[in-house]
Protein backbone atom coordinates (compact mmCIF):
# COMPACT_ATOMS: atom_id res chain seq x y z
CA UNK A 1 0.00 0.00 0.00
CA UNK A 2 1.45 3.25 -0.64
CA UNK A 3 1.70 6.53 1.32
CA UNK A 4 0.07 9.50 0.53
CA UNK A 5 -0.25 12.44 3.23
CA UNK A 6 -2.69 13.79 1.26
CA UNK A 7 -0.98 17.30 1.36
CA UNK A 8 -1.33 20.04 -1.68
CA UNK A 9 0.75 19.57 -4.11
CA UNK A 10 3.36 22.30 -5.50
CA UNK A 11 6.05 22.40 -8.10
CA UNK A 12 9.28 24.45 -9.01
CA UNK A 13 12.81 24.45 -10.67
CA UNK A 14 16.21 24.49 -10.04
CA UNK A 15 18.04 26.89 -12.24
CA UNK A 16 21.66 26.76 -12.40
CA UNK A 17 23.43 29.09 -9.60
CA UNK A 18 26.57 29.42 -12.33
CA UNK A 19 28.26 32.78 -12.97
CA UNK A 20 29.24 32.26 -16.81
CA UNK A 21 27.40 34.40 -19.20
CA UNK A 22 25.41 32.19 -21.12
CA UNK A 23 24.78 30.09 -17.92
CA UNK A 24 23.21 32.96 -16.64
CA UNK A 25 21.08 33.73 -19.60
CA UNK A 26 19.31 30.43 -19.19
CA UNK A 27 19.12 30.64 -15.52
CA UNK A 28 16.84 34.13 -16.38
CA UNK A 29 15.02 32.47 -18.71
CA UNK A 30 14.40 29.40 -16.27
CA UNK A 31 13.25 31.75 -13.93
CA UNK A 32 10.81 33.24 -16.41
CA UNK A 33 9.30 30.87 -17.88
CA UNK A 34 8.27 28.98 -14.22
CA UNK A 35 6.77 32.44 -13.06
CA UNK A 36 4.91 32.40 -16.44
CA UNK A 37 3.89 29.00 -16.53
CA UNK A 38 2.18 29.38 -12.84
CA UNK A 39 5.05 26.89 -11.04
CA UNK A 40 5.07 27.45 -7.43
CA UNK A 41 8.74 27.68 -6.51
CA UNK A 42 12.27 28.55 -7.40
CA UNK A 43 15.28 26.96 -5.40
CA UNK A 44 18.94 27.56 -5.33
CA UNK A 45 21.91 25.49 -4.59
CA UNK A 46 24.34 27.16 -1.96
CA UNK A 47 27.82 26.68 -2.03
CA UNK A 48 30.21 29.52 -1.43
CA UNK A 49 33.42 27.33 -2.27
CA UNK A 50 32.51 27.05 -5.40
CA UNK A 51 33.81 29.21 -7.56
CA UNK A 52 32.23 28.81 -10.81
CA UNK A 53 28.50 29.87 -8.89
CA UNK A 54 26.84 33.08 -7.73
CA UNK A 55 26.67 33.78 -3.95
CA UNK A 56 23.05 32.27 -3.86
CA UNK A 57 21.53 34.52 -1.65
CA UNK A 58 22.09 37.82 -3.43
CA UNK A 59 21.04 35.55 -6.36
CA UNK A 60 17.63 34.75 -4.39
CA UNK A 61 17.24 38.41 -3.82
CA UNK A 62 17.65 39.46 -7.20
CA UNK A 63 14.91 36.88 -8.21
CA UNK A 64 12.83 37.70 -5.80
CA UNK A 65 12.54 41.41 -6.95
CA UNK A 66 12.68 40.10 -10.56
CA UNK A 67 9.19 37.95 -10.30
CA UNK A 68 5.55 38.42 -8.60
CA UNK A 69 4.52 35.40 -7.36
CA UNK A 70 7.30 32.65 -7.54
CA UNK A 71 8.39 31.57 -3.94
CA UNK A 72 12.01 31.41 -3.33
CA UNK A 73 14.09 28.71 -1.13
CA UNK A 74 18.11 27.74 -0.58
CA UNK A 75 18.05 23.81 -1.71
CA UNK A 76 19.26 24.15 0.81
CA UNK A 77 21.49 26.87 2.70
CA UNK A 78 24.79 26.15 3.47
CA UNK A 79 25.36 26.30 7.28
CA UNK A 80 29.12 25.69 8.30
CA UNK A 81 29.98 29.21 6.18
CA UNK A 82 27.13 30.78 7.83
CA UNK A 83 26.56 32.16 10.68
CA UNK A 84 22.34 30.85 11.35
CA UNK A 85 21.72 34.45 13.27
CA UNK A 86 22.62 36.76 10.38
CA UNK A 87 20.62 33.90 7.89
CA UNK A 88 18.11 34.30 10.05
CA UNK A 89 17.70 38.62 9.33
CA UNK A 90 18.53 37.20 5.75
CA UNK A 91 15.80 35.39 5.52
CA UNK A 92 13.43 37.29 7.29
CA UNK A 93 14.58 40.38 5.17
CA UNK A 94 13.84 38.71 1.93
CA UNK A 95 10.66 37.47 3.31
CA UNK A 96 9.51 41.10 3.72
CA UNK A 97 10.59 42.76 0.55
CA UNK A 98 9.13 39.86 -1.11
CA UNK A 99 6.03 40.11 0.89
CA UNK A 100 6.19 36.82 1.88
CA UNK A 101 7.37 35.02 -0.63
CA UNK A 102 10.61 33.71 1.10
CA UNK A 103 11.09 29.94 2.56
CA UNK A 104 13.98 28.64 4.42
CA UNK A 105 16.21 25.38 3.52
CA UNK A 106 19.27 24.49 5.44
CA UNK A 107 21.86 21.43 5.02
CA UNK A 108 24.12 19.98 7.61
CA UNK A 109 27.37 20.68 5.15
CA UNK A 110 29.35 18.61 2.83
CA UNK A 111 32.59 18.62 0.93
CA UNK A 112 34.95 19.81 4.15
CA UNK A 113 37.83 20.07 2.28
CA UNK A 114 36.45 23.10 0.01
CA UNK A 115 35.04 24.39 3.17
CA UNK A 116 38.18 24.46 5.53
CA UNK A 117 40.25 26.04 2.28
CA UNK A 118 37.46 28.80 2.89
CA UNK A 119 38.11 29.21 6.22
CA UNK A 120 35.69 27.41 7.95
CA UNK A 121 36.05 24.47 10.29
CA UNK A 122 35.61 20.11 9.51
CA UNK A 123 32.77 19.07 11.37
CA UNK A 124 32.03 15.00 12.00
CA UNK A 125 28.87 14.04 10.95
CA UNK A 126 27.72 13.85 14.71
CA UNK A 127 28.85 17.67 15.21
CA UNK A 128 27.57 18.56 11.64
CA UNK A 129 24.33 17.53 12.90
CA UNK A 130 24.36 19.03 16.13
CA UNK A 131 24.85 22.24 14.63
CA UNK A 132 21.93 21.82 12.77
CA UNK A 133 20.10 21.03 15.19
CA UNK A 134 21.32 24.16 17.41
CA UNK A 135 21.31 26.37 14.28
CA UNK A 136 17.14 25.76 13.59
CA UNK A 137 16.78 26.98 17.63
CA UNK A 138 19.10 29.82 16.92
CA UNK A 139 16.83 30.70 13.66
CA UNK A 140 13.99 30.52 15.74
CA UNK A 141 14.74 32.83 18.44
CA UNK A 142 16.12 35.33 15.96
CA UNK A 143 12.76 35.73 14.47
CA UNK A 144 10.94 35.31 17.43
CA UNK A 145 8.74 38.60 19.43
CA UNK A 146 11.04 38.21 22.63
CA UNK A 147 12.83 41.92 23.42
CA UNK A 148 15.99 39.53 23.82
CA UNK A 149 17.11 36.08 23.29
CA UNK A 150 20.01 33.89 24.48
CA UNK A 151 21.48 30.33 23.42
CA UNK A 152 24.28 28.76 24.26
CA UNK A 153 25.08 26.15 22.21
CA UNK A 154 28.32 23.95 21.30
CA UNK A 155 28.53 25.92 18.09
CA UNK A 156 26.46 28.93 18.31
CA UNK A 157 25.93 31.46 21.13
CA UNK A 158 23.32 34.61 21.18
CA UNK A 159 24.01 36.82 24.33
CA UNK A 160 21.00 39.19 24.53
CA UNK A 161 20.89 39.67 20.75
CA UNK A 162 17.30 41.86 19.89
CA UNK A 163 15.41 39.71 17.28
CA UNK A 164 14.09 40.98 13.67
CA UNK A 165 12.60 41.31 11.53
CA UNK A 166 10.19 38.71 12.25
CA UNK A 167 9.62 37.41 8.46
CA UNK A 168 6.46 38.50 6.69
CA UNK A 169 4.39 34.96 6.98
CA UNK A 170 5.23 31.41 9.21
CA UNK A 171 8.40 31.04 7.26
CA UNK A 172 9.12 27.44 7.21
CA UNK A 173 12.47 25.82 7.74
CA UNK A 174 13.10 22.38 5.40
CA UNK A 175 16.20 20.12 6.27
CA UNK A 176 18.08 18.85 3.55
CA UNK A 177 19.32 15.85 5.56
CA UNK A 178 19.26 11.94 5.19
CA UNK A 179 20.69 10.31 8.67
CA UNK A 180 18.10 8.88 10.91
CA UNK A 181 18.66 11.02 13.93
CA UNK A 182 18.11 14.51 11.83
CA UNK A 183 15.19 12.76 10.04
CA UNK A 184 13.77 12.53 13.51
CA UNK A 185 14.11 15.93 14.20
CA UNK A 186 12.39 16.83 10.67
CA UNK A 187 9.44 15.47 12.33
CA UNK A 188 9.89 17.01 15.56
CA UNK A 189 10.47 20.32 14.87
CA UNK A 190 10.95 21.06 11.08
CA UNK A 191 8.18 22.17 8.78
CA UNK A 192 9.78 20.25 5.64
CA UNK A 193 12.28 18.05 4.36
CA UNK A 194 14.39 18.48 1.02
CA UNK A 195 16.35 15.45 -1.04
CA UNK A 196 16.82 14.50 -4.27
CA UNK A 197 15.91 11.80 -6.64
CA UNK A 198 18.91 11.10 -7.96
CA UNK A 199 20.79 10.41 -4.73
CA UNK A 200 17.79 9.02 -3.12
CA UNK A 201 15.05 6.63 -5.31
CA UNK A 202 11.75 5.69 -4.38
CA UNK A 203 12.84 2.48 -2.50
CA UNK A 204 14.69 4.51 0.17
CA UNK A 205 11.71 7.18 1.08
CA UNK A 206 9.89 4.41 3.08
CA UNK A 207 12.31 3.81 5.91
CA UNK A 208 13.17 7.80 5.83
CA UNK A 209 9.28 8.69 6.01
CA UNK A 210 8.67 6.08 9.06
CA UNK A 211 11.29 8.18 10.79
CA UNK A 212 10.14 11.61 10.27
CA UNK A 213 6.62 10.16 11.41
CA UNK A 214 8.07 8.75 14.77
CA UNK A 215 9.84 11.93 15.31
CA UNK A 216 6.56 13.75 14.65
CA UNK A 217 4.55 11.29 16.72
CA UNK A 218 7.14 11.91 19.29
CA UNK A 219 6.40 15.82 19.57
CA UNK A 220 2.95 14.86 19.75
CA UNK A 221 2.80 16.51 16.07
CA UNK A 222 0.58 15.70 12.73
CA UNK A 223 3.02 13.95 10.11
CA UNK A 224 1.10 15.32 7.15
CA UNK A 225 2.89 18.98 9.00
CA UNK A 226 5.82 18.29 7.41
CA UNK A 227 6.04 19.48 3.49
CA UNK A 228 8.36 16.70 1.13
CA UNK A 229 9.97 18.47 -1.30
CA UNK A 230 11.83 15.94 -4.53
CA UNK A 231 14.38 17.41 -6.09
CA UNK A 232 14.38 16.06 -9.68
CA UNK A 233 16.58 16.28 -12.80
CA UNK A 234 16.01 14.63 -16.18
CA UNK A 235 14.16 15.57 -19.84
CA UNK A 236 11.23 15.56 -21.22
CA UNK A 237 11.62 13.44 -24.30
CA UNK A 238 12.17 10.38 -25.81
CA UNK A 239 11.36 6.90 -24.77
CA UNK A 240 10.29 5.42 -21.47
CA UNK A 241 11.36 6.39 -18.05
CA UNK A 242 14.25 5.74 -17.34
CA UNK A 243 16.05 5.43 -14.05
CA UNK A 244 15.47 5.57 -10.47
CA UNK A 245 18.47 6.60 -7.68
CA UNK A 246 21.26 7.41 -9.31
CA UNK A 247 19.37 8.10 -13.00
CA UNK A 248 17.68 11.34 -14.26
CA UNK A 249 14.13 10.53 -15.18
CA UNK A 250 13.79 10.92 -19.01
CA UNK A 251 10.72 9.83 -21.60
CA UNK A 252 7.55 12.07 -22.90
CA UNK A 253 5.21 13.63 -21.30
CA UNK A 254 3.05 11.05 -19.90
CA UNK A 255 5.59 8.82 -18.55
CA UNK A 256 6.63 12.10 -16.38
CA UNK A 257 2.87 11.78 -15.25
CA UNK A 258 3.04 8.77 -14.59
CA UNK A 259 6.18 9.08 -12.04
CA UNK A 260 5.26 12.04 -10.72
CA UNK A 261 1.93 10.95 -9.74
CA UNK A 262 3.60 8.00 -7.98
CA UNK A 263 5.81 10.15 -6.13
CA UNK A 264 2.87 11.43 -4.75
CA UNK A 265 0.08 8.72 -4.28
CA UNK A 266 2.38 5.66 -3.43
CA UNK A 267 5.74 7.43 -2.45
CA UNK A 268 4.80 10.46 0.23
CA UNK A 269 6.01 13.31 -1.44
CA UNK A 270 4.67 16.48 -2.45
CA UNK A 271 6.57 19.04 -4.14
CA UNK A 272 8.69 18.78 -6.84
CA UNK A 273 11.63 21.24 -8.41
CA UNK A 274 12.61 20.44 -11.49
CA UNK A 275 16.12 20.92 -12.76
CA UNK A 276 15.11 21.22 -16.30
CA UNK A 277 17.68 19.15 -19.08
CA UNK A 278 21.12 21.35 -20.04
CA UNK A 279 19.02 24.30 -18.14
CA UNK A 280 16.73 24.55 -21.04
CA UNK A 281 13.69 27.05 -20.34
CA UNK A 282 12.03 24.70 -23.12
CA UNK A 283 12.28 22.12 -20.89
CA UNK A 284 10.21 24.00 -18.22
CA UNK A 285 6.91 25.25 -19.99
CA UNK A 286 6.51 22.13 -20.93
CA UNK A 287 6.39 20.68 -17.40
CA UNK A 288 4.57 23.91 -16.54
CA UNK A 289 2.42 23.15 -19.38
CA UNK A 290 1.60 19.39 -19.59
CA UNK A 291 3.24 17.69 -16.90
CA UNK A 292 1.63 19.74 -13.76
CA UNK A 293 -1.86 20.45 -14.48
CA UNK A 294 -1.86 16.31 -15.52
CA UNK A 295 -0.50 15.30 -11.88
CA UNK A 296 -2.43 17.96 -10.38
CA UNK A 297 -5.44 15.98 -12.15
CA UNK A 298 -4.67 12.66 -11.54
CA UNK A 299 -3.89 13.05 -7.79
CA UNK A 300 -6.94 15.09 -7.39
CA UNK A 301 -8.59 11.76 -9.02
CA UNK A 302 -6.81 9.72 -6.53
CA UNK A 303 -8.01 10.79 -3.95
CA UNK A 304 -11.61 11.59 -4.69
């Protein structure tokens, strides 16, 4: 039997965060043709080592006040280079110039070399984690009503730091994370959770749902709460779909319905963000198109 939380459905892309000219061209025109084809979301890969790629949040910004309605998230923000109390006013700012339309992911950290050559410090996984964890409370409080807040952490520390802005709606925070302690806290105290087909198939997201639902059982919380966001990559073309960890979906149109659908009714999850083929904006009003209002349709179907 499969799982379906029976949450509303939403869909974005992931344009290409690179610096180079005609990179940059297509990202714009990725950008534009989801805001014109009605997609819900935009998210941004955020790695400040790397030095072919934009610094993604003044690229979020500049999106932001480049579009009306497309929602804007990190996929997901990159922690160990940044301090969580100044993301925090980040966030919250762009959530208010935006009027709203501002969401928050965050990721443990990866690739420690790059990040110690930029001056930050190798975690383990079990500090990585913790700092997560401490850097969601530290979020928190900085967009909290208190006059003053205080935390002291391992990592982080806030000494009588005045919070705000508070952010312009319930911001959510979404973990990028696949370890069963952090999925845990997904459930306990995170509003979504962020991963990617290629890295993680359909045959993994039982055994990673069961533990966000314990952890949101745990807190005494309502599992359908927490918002599943797929990460996909692949083309709308040929033959068949091909692939599932490790492969990019590819075939027509239906066979995208088909999957997508299934991500949905039989594998949990609820929002998708397309990276679209070789960054084609092609690629995108056609899922805007044909392949959304047809899983929109189906599900809706489904579940009648």
């Amino acid at each position: 039997m499969g799982t379906d939380y029976g949450r509303d459905i939403a869909f974005g892309v992931f344009p290409s965060p690179d610096a180079a000219p005609d990179a940059l061209r297509r990202t714009w025109a990725v950008v534009e043709a989801a805001e014109r084809g009605g997609l819900d979301l935009a998210g941004f890969q955020d790695r400040p080592y790397q030095r072919r790629h934009l610094d993604a949040w003044s690229l979020m910004a500049t999106v932001l006040a480049r579009t009306e309605r497309l929602r804007v998230f990190p996929d997901v923000a990159h922690l160990p280079l940044r301090s969580p109390a100044v993301m925090a006013k980040q966030a919250a700012t762009l959530d208010v110039l935006s009027g709203g339309r501002f969401e928050l992911g965050l990721g443990a950290g990866a690739f420690w070399e790059a990040i110690e050559a930029m001056g930050g410090r190798r975690r383990t996984p079990r500090e990585a984690a913790d700092a997560l964890l401490e850097a969601m409370e530290v979020i928190r409080l900085m967009w909290s009503d208190q006059r003053s807040v205080r935390f002291e952490g391992d990592h982080y520390r806030l000494a009588g730091v005045k919070p705000g802005p508070a952010p312009a709606h319930d911001m959510g925070i979404w973990l990028g994370v696949s370890g069963p302690r952090l999925l845990g806290a997904v459930g306990r105290a995170a509003d979504g959770w962020v991963v990617s087909h290629p890295y993680l198939g359909t045959e993994a997201l039982p055994g990673m749902h069961a533990r966000i639902d314990e952890g949101a059982a745990e807190a005494g919380r309502d599992p359908a709460h927490v918002r599943r966001v797929y990460n996909l990559w692949g083309t709308i073309t040929g033959h068949g779909v091909g692939g599932d960890s490790g492969e990019a979906l590819r075939g027509p149109v239906e066979a995208w319905v088909e999957a997508v659908t299934g991500f949905v009714l039989e594998h949990g999850m609820d929002t998708f963000v397309l990276g679209p083929a070789e960054g084609a904006a092609s690629q995108v009003e056609v899922f805007a198109a044909e392949v959304v209002p047809a899983v929109r349709a189906a599900v809706e179907a489904a579940r009648a």
